[in-house]
PDB file of N, CA and C in Angstrom:
ATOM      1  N   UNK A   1      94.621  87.655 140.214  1.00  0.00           N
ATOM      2  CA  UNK A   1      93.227  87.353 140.446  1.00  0.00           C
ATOM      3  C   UNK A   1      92.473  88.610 140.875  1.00  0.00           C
ATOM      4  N   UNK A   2      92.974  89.736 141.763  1.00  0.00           N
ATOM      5  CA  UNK A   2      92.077  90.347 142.471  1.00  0.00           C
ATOM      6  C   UNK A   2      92.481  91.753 141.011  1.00  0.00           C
ATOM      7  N   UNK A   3      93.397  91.804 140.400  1.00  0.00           N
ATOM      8  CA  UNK A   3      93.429  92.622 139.482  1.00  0.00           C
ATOM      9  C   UNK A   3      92.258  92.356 138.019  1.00  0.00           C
ATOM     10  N   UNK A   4      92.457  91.157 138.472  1.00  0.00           N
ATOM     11  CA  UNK A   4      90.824  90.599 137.069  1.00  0.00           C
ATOM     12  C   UNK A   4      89.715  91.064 137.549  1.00  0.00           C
ATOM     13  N   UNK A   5      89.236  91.020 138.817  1.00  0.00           N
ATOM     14  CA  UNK A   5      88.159  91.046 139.607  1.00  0.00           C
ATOM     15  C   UNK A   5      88.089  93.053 139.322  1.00  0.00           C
ATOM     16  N   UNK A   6      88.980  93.667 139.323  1.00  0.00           N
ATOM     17  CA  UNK A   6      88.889  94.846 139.375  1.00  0.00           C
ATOM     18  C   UNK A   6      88.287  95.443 137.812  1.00  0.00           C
ATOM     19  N   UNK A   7      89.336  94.800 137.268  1.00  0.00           N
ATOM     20  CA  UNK A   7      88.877  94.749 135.696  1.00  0.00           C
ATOM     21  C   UNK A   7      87.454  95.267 135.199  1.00  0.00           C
ATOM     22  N   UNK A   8      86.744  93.731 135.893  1.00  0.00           N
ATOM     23  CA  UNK A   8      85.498  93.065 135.654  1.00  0.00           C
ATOM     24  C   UNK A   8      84.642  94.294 136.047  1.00  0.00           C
ATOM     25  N   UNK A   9      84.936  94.222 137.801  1.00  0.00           N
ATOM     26  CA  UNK A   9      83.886  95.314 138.150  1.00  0.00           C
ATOM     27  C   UNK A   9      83.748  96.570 137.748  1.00  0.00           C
ATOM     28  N   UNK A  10      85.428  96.870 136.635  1.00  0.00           N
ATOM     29  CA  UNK A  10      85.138  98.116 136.193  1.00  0.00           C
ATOM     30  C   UNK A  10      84.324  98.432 135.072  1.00  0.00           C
ATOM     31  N   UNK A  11      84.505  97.169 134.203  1.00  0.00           N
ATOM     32  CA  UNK A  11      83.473  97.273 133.214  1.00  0.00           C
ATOM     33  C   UNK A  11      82.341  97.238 133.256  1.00  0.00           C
ATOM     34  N   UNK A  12      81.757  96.545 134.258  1.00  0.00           N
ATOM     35  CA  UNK A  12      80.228  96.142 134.571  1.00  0.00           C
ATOM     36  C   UNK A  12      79.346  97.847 135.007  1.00  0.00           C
ATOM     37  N   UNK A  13      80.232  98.568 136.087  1.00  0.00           N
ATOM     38  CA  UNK A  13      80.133  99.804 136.160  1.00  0.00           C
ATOM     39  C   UNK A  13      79.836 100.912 135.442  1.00  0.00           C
ATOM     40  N   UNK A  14      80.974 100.799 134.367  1.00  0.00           N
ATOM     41  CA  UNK A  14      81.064 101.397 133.046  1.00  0.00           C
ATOM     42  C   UNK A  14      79.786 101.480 132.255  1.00  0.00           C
ATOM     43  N   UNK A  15      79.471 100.143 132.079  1.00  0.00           N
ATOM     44  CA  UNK A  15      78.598  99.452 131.085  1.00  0.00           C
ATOM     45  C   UNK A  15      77.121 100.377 131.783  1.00  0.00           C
ATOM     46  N   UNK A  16      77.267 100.040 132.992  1.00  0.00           N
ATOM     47  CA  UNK A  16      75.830 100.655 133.355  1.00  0.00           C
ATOM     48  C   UNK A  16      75.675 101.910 133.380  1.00  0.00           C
ATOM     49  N   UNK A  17      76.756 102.853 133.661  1.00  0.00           N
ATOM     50  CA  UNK A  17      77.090 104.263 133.812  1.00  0.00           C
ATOM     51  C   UNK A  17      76.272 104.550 132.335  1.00  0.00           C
ATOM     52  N   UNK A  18      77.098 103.881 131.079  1.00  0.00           N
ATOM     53  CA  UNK A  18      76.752 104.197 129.694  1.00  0.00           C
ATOM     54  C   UNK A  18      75.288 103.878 128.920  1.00  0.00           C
ATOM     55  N   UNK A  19      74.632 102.981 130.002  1.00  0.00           N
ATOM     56  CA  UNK A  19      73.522 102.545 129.360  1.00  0.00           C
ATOM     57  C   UNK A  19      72.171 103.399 130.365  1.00  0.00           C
ATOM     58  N   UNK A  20      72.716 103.516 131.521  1.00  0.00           N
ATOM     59  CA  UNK A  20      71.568 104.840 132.171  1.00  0.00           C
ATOM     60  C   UNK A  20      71.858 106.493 131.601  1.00  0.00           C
ATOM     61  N   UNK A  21      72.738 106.808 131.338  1.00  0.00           N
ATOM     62  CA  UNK A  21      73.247 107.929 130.627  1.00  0.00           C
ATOM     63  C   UNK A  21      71.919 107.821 128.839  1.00  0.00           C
ATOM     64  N   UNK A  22      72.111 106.883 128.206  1.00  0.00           N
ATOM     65  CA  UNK A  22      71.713 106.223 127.129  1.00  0.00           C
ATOM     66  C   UNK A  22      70.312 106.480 127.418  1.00  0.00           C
ATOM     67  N   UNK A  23      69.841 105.775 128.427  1.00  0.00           N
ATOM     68  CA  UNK A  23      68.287 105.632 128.456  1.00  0.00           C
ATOM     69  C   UNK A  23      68.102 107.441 128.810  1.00  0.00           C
ATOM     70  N   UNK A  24      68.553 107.879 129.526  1.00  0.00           N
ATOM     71  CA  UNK A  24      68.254 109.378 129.984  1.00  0.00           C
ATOM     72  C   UNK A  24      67.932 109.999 128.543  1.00  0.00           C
ATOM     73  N   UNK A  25      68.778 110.102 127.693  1.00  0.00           N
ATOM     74  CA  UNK A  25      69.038 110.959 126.640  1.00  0.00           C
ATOM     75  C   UNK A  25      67.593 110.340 125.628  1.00  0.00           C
ATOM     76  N   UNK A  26      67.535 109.145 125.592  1.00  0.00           N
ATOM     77  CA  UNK A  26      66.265 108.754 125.017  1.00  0.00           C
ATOM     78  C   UNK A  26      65.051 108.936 125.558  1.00  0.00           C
ATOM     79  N   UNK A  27      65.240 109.196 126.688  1.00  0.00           N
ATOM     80  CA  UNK A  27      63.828 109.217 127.333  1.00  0.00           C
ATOM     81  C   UNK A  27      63.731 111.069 127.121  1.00  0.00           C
ATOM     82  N   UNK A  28      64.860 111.969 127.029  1.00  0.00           N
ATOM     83  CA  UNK A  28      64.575 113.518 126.847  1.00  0.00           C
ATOM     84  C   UNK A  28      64.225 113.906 125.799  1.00  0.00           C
ATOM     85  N   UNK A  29      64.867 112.540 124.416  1.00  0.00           N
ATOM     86  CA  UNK A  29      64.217 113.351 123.350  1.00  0.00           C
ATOM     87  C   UNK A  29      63.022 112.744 122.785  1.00  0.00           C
ATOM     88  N   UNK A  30      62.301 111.863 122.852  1.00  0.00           N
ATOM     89  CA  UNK A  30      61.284 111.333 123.319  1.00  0.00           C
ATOM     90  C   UNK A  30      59.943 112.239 123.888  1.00  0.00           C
ATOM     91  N   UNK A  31      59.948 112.235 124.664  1.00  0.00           N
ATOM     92  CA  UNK A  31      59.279 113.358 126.113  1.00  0.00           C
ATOM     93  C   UNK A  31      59.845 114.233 125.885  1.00  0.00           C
ATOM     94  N   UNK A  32      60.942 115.336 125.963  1.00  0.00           N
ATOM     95  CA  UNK A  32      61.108 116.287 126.382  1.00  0.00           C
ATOM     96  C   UNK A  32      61.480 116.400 127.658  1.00  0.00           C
ATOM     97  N   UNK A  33      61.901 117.868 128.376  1.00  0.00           N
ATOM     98  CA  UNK A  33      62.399 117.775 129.424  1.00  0.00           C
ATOM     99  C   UNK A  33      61.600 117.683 130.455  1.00  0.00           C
ATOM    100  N   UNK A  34      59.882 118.227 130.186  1.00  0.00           N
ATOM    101  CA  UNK A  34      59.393 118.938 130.945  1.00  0.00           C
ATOM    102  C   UNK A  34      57.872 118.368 130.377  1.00  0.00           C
ATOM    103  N   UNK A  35      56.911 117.955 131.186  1.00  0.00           N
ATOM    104  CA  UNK A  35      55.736 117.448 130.367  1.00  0.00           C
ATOM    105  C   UNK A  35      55.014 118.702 130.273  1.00  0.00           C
ATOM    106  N   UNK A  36      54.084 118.954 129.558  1.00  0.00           N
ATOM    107  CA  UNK A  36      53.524 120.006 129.447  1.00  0.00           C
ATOM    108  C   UNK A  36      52.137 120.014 128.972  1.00  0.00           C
ATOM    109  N   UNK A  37      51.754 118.399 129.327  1.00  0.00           N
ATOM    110  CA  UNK A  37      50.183 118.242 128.670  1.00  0.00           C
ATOM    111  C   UNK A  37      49.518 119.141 129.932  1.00  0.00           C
ATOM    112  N   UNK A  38      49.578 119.034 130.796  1.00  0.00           N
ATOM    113  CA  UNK A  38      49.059 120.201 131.906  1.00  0.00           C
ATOM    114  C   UNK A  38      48.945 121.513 131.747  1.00  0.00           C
ATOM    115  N   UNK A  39      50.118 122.243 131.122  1.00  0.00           N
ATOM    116  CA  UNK A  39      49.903 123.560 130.860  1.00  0.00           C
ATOM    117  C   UNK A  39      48.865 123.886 129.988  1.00  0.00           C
ATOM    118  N   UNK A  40      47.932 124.858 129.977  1.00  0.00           N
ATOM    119  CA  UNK A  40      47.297 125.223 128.983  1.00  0.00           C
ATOM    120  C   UNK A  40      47.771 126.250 128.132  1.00  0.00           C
ATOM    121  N   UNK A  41      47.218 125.740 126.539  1.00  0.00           N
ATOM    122  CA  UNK A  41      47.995 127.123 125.864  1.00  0.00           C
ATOM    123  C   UNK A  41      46.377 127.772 125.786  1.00  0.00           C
ATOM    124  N   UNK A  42      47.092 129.312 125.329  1.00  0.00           N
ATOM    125  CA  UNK A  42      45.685 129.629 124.962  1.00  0.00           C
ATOM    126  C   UNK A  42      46.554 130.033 123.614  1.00  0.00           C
ATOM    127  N   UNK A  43      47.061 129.809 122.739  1.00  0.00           N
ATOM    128  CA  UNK A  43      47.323 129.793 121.098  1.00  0.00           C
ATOM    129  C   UNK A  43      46.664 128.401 120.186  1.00  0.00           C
ATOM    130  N   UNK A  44      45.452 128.716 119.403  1.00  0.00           N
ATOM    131  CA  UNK A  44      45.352 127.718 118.422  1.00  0.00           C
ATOM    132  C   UNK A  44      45.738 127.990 117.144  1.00  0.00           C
ATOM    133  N   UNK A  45      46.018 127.535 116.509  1.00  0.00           N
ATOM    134  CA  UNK A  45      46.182 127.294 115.099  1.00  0.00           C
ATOM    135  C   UNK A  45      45.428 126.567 114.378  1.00  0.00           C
ATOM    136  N   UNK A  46      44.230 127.718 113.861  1.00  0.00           N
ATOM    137  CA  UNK A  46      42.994 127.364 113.035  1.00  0.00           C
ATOM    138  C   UNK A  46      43.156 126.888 111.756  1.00  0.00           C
ATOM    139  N   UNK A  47      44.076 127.081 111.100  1.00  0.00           N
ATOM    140  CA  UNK A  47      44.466 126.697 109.743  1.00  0.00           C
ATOM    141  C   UNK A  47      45.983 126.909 109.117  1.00  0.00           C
ATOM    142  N   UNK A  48      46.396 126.375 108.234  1.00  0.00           N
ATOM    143  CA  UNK A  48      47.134 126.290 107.557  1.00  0.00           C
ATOM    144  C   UNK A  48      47.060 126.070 106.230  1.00  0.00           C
ATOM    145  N   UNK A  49      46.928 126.976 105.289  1.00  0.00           N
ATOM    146  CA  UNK A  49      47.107 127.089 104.022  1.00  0.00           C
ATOM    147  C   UNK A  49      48.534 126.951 103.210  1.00  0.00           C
ATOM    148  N   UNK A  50      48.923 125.982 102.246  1.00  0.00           N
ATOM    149  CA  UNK A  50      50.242 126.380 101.854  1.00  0.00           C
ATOM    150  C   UNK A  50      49.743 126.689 100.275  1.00  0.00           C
ATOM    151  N   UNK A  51      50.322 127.569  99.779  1.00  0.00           N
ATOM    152  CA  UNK A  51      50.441 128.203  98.562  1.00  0.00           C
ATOM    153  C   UNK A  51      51.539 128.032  97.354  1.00  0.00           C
ATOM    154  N   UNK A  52      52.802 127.458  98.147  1.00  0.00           N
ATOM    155  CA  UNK A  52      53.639 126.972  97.516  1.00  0.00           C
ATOM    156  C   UNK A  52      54.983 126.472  98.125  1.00  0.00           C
ATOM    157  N   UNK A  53      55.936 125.895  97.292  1.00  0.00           N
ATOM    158  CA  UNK A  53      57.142 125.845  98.437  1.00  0.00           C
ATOM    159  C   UNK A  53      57.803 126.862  99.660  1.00  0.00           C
ATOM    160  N   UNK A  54      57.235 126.570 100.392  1.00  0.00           N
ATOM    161  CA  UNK A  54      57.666 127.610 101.822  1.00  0.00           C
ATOM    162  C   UNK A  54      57.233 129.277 101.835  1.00  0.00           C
ATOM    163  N   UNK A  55      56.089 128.664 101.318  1.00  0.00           N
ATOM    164  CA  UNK A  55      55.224 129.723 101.280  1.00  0.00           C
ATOM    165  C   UNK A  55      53.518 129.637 102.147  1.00  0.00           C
ATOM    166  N   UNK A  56      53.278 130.283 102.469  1.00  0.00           N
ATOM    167  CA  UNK A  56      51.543 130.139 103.092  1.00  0.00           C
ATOM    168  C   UNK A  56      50.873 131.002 104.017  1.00  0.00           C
ATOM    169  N   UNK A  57      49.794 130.756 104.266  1.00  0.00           N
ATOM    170  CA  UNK A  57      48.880 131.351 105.704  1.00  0.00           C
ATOM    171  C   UNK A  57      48.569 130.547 106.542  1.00  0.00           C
ATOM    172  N   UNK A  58      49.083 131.373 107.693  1.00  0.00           N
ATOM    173  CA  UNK A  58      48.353 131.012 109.136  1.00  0.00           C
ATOM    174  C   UNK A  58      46.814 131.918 109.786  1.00  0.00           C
ATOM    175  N   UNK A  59      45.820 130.960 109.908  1.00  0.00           N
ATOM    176  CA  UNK A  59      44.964 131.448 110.721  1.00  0.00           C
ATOM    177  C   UNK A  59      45.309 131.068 112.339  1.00  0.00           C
ATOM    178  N   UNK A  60      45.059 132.296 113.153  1.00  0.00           N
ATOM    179  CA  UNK A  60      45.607 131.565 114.517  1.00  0.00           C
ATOM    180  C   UNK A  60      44.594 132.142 115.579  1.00  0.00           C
ATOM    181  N   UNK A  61      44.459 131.995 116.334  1.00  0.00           N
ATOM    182  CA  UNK A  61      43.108 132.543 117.602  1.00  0.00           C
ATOM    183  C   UNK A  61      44.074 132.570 118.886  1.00  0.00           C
ATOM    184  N   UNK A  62      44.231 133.511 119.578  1.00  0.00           N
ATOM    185  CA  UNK A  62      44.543 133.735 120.795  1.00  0.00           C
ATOM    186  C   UNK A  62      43.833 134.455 121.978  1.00  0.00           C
ATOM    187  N   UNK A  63      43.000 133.798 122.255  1.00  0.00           N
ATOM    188  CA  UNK A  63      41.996 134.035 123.723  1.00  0.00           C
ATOM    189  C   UNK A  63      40.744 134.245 122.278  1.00  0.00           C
ATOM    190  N   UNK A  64      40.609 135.601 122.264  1.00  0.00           N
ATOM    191  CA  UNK A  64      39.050 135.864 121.582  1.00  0.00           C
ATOM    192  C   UNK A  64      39.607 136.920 120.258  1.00  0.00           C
ATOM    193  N   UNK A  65      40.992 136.729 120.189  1.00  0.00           N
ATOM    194  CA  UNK A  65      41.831 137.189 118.726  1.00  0.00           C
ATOM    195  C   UNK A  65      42.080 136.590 117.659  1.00  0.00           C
ATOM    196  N   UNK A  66      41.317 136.992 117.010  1.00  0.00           N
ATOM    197  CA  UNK A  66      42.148 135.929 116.016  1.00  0.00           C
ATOM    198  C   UNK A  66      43.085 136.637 115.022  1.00  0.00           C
ATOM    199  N   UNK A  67      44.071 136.406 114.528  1.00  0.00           N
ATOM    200  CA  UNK A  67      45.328 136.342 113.847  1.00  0.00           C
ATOM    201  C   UNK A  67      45.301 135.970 112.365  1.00  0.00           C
ATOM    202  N   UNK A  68      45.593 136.834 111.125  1.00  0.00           N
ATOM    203  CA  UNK A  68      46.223 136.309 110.069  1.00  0.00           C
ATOM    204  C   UNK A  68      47.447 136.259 109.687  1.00  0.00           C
ATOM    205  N   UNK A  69      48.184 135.590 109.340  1.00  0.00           N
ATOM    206  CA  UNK A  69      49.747 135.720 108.966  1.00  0.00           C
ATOM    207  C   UNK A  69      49.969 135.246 107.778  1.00  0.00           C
ATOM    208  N   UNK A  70      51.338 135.287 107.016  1.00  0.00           N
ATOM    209  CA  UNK A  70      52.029 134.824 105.836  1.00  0.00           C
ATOM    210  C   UNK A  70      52.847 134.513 106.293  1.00  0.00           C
ATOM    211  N   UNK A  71      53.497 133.541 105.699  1.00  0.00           N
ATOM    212  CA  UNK A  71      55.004 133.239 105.612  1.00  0.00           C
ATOM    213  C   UNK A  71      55.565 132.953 104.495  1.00  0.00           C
ATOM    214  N   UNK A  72      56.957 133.118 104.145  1.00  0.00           N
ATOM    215  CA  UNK A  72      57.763 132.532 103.213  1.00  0.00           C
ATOM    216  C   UNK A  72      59.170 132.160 103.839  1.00  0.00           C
ATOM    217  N   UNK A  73      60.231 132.372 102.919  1.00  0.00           N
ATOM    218  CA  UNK A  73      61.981 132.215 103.518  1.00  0.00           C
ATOM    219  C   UNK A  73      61.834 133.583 104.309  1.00  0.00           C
ATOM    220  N   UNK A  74      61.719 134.777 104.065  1.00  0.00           N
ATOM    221  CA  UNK A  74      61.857 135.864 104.755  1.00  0.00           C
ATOM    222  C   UNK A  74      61.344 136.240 106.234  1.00  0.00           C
ATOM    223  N   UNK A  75      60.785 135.015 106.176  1.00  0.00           N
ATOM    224  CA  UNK A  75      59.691 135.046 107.849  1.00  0.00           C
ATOM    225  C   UNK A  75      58.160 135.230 107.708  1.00  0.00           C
ATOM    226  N   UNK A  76      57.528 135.634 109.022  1.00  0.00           N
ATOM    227  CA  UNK A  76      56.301 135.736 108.974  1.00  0.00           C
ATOM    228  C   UNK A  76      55.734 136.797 109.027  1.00  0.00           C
ATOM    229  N   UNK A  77      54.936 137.233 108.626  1.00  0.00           N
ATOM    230  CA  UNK A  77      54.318 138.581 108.928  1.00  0.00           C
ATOM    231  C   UNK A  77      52.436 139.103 109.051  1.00  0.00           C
ATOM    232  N   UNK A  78      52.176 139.420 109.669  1.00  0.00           N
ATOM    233  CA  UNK A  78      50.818 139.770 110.146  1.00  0.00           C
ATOM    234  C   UNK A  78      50.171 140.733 109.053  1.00  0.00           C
ATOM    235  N   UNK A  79      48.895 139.834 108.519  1.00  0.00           N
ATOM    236  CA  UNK A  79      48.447 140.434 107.607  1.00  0.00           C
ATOM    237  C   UNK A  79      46.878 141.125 107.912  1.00  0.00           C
ATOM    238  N   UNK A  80      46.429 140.862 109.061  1.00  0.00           N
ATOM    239  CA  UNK A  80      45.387 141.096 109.773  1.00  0.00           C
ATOM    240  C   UNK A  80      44.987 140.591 111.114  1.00  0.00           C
ATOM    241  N   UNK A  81      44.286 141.733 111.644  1.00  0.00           N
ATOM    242  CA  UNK A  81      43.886 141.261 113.099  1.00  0.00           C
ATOM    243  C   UNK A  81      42.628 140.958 113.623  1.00  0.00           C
ATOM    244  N   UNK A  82      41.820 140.421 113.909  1.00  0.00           N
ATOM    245  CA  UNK A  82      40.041 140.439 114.248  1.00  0.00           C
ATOM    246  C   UNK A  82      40.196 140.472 115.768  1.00  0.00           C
ATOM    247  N   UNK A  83      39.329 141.351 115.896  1.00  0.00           N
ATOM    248  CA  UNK A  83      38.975 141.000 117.040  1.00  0.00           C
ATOM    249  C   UNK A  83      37.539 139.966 117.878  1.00  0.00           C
ATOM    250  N   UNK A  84      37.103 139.304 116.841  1.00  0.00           N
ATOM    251  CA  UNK A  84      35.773 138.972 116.853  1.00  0.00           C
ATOM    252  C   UNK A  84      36.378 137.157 116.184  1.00  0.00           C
ATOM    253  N   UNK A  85      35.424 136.394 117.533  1.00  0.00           N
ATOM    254  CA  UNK A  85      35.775 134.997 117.002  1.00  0.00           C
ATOM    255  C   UNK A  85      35.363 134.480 116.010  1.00  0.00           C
ATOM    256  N   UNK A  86      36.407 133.924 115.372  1.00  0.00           N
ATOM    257  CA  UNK A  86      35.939 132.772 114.338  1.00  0.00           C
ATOM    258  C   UNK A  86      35.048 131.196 114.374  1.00  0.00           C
ATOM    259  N   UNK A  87      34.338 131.537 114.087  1.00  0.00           N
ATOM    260  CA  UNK A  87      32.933 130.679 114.152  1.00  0.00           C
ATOM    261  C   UNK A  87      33.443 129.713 113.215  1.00  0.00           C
ATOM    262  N   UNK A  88      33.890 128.332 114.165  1.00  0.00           N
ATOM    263  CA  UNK A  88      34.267 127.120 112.934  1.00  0.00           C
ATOM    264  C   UNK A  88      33.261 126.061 112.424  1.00  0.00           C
ATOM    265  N   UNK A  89      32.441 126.403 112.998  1.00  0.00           N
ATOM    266  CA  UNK A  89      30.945 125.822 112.697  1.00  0.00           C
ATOM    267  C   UNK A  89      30.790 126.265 111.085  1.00  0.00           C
ATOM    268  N   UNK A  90      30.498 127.727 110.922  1.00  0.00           N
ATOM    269  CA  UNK A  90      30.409 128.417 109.840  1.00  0.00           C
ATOM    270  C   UNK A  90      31.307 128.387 108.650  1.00  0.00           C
ATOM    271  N   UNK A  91      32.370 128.204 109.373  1.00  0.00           N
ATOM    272  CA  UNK A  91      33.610 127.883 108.234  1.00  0.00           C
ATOM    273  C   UNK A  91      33.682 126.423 108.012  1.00  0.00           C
ATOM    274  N   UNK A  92      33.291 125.028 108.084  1.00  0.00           N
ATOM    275  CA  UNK A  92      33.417 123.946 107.560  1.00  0.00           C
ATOM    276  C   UNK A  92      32.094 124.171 106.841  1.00  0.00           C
ATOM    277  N   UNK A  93      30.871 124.848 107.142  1.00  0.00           N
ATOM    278  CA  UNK A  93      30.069 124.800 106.180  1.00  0.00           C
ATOM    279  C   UNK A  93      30.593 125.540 104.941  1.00  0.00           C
ATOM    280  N   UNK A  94      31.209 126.584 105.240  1.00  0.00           N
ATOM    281  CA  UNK A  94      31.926 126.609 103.275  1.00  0.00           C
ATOM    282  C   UNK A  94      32.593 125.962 102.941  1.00  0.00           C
ATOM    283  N   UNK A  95      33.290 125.647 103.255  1.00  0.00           N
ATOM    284  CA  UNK A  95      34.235 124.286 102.942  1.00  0.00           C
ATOM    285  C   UNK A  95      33.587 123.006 102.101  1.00  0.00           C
ATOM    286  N   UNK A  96      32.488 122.702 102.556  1.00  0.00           N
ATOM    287  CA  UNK A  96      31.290 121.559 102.176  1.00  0.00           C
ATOM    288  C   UNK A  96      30.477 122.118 101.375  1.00  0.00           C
TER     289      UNK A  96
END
C-alpha cells in the first residue's frame, strides 16, 4: 500500500515537473527571453526592395543616417550613405 502511494506521488510530481518545464519553454519561444517593447531602437527599415530570389535592397535610417544596402547569398553590402533625412512624405508621393 504505502509503496503504491509512493508510486502515485511520484508520478503526479513528475507529471508537473514536465508540464511547468513545458509551459516555460513555450512561453520563451513565444515572448522571448527578455521583453523588449521598452527598449528603443533607433534602426528603421525604410524599405525593402526584392529584385529576385535572395536578392535585393535595403533602405535603412539610423538616427538622421540613412543607409543603402544590397544583398544576395554572398551577404550584404553598403552601397551608399546620406547623411540627410529621408522625407517619407515625399517618397509615397512618387510612389502614387
Amino acid at each position: 500500500m504505502l509503496e503504491d502511494y509512493n508510486l502515485v506521488k511520484f508520478i503526479i510530481v513528475f507529471a508537473i515537473m514536465v508540464g511547468s518545464l513545458f509551459g516555460i519553454y513555450l512561453y520563451i519561444n513565444k515572448f522571448g527571453v527578455l521583453s523588449v517593447s521598452n527598449l528603443k531602437s533607433n534602426i528603421k527599415i525604410i524599405e525593402i526592395k526584392h529584385i529576385g530570389k535572395d536578392k535585393g535592397f535595403i533602405l535603412a535610417q539610423v538616427e538622421n543616417k540613412s543607409y543603402f544596402f544590397s544583398f544576395d547569398n554572398s551577404g550584404i553590402k553598403l552601397i551608399e550613405k546620406f547623411e540627410k533625412d529621408i522625407n517619407e512624405e515625399s517618397r509615397k508621393k512618387d510612389n502614387y
